[in-house]
N, C-alpha and C. Protein backbone atom coordinates (compact mmCIF):
# COMPACT_ATOMS: atom_id res chain seq x y z
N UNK A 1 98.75 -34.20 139.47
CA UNK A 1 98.94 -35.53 138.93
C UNK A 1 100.42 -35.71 138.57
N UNK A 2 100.99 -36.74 139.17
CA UNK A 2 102.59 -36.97 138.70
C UNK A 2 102.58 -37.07 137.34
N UNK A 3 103.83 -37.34 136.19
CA UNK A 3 104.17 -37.35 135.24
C UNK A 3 104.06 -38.68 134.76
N UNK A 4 103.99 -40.01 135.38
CA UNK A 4 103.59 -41.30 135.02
C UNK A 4 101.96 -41.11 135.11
N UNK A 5 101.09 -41.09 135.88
CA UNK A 5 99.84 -41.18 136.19
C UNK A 5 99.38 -40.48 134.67
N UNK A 6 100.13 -38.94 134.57
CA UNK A 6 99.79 -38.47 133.45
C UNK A 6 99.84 -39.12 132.15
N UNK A 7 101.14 -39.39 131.43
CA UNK A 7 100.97 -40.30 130.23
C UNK A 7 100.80 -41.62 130.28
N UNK A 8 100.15 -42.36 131.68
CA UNK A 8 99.20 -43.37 132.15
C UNK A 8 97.82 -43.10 131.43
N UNK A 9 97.63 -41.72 131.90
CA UNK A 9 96.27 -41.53 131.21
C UNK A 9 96.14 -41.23 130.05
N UNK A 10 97.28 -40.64 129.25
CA UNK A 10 97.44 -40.19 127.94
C UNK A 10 97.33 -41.69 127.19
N UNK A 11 98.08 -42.37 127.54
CA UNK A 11 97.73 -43.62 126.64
C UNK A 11 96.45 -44.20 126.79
N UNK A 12 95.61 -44.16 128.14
CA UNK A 12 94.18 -44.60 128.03
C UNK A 12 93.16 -43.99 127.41
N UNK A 13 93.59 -42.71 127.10
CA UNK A 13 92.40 -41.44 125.98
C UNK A 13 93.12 -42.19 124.84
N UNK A 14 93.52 -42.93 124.12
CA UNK A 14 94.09 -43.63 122.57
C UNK A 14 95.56 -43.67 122.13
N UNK A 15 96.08 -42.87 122.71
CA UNK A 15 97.74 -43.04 122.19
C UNK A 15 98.48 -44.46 122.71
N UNK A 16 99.03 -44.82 121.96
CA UNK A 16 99.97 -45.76 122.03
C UNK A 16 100.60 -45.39 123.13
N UNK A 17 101.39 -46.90 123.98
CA UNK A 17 102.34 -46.71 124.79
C UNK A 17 103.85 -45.94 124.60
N UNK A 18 104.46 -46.52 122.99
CA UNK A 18 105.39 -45.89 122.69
C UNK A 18 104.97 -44.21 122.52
N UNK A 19 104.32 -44.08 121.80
CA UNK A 19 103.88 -42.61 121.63
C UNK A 19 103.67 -41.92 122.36
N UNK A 20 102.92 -42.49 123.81
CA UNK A 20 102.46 -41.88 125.06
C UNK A 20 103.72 -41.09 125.78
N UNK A 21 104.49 -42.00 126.01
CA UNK A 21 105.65 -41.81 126.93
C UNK A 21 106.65 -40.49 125.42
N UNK A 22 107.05 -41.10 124.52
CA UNK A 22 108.63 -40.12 124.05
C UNK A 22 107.53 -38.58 123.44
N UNK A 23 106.33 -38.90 123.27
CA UNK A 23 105.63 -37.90 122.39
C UNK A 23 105.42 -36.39 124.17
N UNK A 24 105.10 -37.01 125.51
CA UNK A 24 105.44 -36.54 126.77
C UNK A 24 106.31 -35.83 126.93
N UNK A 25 107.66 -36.60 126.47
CA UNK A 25 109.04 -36.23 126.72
C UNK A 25 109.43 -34.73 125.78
N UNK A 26 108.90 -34.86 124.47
CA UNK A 26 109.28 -34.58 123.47
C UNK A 26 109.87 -32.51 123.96
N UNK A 27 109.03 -32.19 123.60
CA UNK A 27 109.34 -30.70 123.91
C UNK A 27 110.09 -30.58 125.19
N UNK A 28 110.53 -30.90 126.26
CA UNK A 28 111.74 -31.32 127.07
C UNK A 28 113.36 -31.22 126.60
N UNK A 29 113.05 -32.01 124.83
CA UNK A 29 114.27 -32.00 124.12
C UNK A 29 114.21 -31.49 122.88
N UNK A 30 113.46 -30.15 122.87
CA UNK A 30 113.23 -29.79 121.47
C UNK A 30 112.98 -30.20 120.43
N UNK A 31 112.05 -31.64 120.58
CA UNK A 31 110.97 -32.14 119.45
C UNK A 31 110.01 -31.50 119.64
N UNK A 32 109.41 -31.72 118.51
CA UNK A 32 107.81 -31.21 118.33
C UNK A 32 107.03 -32.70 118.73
N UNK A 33 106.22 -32.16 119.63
CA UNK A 33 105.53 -33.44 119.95
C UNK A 33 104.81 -34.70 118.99
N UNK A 34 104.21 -33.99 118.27
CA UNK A 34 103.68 -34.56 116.76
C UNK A 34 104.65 -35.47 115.89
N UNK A 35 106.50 -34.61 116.01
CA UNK A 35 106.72 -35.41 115.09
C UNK A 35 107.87 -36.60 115.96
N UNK A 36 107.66 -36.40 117.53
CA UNK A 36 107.71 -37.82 118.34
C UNK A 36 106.25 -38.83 118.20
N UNK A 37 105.75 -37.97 118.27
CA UNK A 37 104.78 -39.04 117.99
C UNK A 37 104.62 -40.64 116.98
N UNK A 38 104.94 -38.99 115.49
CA UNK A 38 105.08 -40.13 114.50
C UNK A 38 106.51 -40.68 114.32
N UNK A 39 107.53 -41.07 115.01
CA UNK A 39 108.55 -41.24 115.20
C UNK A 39 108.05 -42.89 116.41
N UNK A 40 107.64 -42.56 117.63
CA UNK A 40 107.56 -43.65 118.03
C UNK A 40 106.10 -44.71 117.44
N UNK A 41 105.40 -44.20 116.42
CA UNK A 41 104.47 -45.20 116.14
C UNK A 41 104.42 -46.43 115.89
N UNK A 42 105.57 -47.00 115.38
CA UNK A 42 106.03 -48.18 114.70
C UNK A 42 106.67 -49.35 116.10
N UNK A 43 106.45 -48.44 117.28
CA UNK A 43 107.08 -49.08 118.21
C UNK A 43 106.24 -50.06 118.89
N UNK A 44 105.21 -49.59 119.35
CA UNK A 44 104.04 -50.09 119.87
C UNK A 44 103.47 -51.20 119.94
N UNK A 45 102.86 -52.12 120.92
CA UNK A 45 102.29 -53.45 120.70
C UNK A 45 103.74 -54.56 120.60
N UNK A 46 104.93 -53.94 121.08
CA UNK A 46 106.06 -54.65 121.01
C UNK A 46 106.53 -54.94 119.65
N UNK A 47 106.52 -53.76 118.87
CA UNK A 47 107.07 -52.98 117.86
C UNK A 47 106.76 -53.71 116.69
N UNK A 48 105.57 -52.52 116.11
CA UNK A 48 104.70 -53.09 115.39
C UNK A 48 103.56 -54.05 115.82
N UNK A 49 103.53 -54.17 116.73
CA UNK A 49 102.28 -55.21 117.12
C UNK A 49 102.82 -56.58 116.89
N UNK A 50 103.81 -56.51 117.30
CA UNK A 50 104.37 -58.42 117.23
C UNK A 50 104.73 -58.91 117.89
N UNK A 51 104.37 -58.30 118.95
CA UNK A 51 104.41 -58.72 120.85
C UNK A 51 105.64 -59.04 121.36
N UNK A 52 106.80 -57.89 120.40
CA UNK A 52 108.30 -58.40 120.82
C UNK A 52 108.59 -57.38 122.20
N UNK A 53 109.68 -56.85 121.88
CA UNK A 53 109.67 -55.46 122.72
C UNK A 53 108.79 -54.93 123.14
N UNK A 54 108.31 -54.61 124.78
CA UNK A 54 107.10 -54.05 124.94
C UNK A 54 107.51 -52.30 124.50
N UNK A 55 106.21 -51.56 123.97
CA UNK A 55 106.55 -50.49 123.83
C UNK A 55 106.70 -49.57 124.56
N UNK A 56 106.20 -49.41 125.86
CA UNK A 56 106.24 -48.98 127.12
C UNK A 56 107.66 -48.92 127.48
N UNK A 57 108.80 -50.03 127.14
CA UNK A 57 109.46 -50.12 127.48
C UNK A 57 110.55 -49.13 126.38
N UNK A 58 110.17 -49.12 124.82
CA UNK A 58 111.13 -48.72 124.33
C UNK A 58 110.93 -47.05 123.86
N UNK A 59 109.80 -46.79 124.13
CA UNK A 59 109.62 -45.31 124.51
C UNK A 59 110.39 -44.70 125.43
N UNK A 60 110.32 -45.18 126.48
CA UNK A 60 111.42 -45.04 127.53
C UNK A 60 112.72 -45.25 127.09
N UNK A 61 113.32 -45.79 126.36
CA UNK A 61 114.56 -46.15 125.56
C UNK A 61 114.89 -44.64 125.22
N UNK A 62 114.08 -44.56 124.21
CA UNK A 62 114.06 -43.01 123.06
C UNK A 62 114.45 -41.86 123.67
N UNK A 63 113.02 -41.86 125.08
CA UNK A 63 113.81 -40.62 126.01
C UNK A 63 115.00 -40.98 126.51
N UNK A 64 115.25 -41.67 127.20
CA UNK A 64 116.84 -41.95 127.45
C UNK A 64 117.94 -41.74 126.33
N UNK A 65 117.67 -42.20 125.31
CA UNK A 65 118.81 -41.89 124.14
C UNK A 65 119.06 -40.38 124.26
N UNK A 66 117.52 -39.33 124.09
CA UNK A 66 117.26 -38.22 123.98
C UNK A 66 118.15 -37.67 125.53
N UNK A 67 118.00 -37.67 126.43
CA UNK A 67 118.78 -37.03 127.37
C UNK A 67 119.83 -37.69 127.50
N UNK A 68 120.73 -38.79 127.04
CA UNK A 68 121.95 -38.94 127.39
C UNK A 68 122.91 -39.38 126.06
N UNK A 69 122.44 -39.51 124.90
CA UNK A 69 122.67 -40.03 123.69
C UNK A 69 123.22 -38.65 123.19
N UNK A 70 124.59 -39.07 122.28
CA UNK A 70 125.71 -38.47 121.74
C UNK A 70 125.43 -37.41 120.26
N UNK A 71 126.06 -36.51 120.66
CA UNK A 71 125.02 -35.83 119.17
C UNK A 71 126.11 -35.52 117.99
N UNK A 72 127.33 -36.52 118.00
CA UNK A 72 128.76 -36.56 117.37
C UNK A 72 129.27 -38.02 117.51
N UNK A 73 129.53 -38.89 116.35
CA UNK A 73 129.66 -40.06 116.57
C UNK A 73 131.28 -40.01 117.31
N UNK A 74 132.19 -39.01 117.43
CA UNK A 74 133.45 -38.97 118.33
C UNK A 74 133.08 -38.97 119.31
N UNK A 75 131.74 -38.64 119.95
CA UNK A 75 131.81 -38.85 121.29
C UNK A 75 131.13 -40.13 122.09
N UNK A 76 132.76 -40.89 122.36
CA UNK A 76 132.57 -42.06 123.07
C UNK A 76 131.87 -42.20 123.94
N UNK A 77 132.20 -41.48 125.10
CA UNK A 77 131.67 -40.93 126.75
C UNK A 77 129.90 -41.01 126.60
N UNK A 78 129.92 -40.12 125.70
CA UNK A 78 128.49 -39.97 125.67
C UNK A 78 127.34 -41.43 125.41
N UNK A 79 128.07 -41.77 123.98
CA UNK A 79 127.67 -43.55 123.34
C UNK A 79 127.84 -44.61 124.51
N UNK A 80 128.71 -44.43 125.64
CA UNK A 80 128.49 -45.44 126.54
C UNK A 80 127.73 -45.43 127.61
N UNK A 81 127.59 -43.62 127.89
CA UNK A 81 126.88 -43.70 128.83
C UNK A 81 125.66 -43.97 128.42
N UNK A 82 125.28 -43.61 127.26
CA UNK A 82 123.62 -44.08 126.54
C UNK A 82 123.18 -45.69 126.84
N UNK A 83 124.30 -46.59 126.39
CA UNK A 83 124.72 -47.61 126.96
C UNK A 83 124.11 -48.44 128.11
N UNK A 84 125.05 -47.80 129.04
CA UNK A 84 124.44 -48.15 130.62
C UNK A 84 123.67 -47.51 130.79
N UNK A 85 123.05 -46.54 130.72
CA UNK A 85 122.08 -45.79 130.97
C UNK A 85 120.79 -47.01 130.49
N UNK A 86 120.86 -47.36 129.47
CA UNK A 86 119.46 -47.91 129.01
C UNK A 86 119.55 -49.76 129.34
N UNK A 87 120.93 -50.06 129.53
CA UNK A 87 121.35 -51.38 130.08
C UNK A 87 119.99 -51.33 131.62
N UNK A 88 120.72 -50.23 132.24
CA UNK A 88 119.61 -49.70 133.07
C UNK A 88 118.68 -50.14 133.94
N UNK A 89 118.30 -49.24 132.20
CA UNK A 89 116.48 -49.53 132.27
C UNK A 89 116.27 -50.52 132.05
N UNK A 90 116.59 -51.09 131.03
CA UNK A 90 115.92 -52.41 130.92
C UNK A 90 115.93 -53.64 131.98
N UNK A 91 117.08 -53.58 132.61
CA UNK A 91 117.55 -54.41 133.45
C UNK A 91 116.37 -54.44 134.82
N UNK A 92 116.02 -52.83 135.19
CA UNK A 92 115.10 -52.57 136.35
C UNK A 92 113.62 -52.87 135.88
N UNK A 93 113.06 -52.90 134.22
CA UNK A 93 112.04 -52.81 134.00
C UNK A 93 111.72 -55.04 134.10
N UNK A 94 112.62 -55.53 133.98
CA UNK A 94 113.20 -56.73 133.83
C UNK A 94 112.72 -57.68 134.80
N UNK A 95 113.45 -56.83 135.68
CA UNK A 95 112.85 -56.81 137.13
C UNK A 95 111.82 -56.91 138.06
N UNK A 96 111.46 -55.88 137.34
CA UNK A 96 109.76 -55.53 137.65
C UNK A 96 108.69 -56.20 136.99
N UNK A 97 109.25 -56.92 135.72
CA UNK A 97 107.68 -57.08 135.18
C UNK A 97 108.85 -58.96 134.93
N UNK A 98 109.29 -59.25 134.76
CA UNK A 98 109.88 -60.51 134.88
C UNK A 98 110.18 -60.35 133.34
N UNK A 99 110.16 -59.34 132.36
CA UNK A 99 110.15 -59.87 130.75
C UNK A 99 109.86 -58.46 130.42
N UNK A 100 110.78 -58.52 129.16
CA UNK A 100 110.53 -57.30 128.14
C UNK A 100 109.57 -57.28 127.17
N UNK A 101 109.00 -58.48 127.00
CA UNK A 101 108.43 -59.01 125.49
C UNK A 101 106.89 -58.60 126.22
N UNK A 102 105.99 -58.10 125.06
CA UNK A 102 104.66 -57.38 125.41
C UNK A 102 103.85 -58.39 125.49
N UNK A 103 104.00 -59.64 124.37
CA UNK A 103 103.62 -60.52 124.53
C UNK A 103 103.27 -62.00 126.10
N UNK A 104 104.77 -61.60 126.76
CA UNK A 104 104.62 -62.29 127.98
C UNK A 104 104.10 -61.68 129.13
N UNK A 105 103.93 -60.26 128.68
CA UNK A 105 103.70 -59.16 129.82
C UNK A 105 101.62 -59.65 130.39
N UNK A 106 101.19 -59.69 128.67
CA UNK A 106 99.93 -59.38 128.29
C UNK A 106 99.49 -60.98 128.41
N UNK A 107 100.46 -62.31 128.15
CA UNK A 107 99.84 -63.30 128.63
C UNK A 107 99.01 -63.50 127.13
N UNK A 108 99.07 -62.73 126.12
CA UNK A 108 98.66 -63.59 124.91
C UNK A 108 99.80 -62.39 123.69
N UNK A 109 99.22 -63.36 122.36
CA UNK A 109 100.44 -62.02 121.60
C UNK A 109 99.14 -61.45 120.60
N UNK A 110 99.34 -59.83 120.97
CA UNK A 110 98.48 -59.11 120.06
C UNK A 110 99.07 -58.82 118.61
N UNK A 111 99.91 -59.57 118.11
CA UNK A 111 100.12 -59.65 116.64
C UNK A 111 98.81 -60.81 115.98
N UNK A 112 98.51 -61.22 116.76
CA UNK A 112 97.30 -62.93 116.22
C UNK A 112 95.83 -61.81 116.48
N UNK A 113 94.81 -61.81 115.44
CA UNK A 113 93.72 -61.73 115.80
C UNK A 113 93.34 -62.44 117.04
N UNK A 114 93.61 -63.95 117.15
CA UNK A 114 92.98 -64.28 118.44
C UNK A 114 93.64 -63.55 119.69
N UNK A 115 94.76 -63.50 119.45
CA UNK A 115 95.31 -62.50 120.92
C UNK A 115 94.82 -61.18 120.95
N UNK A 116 94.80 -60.45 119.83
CA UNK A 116 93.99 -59.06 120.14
C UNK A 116 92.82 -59.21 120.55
N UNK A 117 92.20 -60.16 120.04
CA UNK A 117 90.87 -59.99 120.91
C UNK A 117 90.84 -60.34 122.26
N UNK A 118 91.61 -61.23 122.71
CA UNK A 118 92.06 -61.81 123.91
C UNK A 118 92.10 -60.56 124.94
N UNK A 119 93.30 -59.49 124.31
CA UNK A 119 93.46 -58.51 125.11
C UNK A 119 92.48 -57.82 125.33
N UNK A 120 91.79 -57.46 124.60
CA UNK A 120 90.65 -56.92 124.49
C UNK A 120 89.64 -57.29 125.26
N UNK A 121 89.30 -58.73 125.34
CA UNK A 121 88.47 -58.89 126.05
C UNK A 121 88.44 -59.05 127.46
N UNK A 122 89.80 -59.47 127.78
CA UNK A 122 89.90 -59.64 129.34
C UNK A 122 90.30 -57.82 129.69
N UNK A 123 90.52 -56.77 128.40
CA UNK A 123 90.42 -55.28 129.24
C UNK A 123 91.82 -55.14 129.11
N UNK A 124 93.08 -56.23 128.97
CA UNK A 124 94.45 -55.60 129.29
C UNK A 124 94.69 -53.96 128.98
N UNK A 125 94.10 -53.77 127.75
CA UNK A 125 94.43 -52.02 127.47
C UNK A 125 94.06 -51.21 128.58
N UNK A 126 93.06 -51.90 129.21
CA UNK A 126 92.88 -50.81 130.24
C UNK A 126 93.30 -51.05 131.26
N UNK A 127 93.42 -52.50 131.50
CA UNK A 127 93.76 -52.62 132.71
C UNK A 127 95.66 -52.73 133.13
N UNK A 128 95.82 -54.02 132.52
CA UNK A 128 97.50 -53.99 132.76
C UNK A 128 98.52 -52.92 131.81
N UNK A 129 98.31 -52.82 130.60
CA UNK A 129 98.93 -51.37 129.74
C UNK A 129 99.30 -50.47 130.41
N UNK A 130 98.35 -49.53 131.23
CA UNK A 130 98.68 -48.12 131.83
C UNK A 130 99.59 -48.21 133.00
N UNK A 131 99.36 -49.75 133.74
CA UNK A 131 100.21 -50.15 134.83
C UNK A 131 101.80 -50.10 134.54
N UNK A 132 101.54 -51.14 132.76
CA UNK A 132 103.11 -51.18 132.49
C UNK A 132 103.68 -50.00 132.44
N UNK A 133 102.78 -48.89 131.33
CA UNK A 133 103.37 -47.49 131.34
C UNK A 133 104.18 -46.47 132.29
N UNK A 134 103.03 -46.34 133.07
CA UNK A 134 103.54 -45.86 134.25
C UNK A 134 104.75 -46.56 135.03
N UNK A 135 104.39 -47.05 134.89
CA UNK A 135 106.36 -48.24 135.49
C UNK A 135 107.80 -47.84 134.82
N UNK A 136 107.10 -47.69 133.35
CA UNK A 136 108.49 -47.85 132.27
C UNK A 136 109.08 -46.28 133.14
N UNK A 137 107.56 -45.22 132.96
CA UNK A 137 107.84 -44.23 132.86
C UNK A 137 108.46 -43.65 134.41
N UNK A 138 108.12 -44.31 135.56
CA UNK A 138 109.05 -44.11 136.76
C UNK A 138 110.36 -44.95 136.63
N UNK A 139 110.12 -45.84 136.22
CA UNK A 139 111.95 -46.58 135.93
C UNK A 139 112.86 -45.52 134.93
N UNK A 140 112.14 -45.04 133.74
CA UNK A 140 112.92 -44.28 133.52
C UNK A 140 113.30 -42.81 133.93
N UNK A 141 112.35 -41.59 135.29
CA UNK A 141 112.72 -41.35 135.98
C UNK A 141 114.09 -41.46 136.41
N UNK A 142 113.52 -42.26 137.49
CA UNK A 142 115.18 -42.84 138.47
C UNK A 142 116.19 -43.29 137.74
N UNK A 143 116.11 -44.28 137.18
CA UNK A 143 117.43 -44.05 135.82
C UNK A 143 117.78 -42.73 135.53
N UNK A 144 117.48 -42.07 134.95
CA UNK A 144 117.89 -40.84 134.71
C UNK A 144 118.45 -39.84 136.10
N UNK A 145 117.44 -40.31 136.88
CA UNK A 145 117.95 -39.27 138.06
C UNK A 145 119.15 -39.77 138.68
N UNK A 146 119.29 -41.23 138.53
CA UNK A 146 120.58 -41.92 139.77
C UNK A 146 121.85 -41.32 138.51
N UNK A 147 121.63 -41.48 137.29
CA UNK A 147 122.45 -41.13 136.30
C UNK A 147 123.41 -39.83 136.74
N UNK A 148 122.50 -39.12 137.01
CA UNK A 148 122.94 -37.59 136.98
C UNK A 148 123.65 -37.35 138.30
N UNK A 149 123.37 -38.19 139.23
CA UNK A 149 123.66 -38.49 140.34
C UNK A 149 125.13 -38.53 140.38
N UNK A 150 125.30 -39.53 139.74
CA UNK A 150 127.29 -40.29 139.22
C UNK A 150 127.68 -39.52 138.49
C-alpha cells in the first residue's frame, strides 16, 4: 500500500486529516507520533472545525516545515526555502481542488451543526476527505521531492 492510500486509511479508522498526515510523518523527524498528533489536533475540519484551512492541507504544511524549516532563526536560506517550499504546496493543492478552504472543498461548512450533519449525511468523511488526504499527501511528496531536486 503506498504512503497516501495508507494515511487515506488512517484517517478513515478516526483520526483527523491534520493528525493523519504530520502524526505519519512524525517519527521520520524525530517526533513521537502521539505528541504530533496532539500538536496537529487543533488543525482539523479547517482548523478547528471552522471550515477555513482545509486540514489535509495544513498537515502537509507541518511536514514540510518539518523537512525543510530552519532550526536557528539566522538561518535565512533555510526560512525561505520553507517559504517556497509550502508557497508550493499550496499553490499545486490550489490547483487541484480549486480552494484551500474545507468548507468549499466539502460544499457545506462543518463549523454549523447543519453542515456537520450535511457532511455526514451525504458520507463526505468517507467519501471526499480521504480523496482530499491522499492528494495533500502526494502533493506534498513531489514538493518535497522536486525540492531536493534544485
Amino acid at each position: 500500500m503506498s504512503k497516501c492510500k495508507e494515511i487515506a486509511e488512517k484517517f478513515c479508522n478516526g483520526t483527523s486529516c491534520s493528525q493523519a498526515i504530520l502524526s505519519s510523518y512524525a517519527e521520520q523527524y524525530g517526533l513521537a507520533p502521539e505528541l504530533a498528533f496532539k500538536i496537529a489536533a487543533g488543525f482539523s475540519g479547517g482548523m478547528g472545525r471552522t471550515g477555513n484551512t482545509c486540514g489535509a492541507l495544513t498537515g502537509a504544511i507541518m511536514v514540510a516545515g518539518l523537512e525543510k524549516g530552519a532550526t536557528h532563526k539566522e538561518d535565512q536560506s533555510a526560512k525561505q526555502n520553507t517559504y517556497d517550499t509550502v508557497g508550493e504546496l499550496i499553490a499545486a493543492f490550489e490547483q487541484r481542488w480549486g480552494t484551500t478552504e474545507c468548507r468549499e472543498l466539502l460544499g457545506c461548512n462543518i463549523g454549523t451543526a447543519e453542515g456537520y450533519e450535511a457532511a455526514r449525511d451525504q458520507a463526505l468523511f468517507i467519501v471526499r476527505c480521504p480523496e482530499i488526504v491522499e492528494s495533500a499527501v502526494e502533493i506534498l511528496e513531489r514538493v518535497i521531492d522536486q525540492a531536493e531536486e534544485e
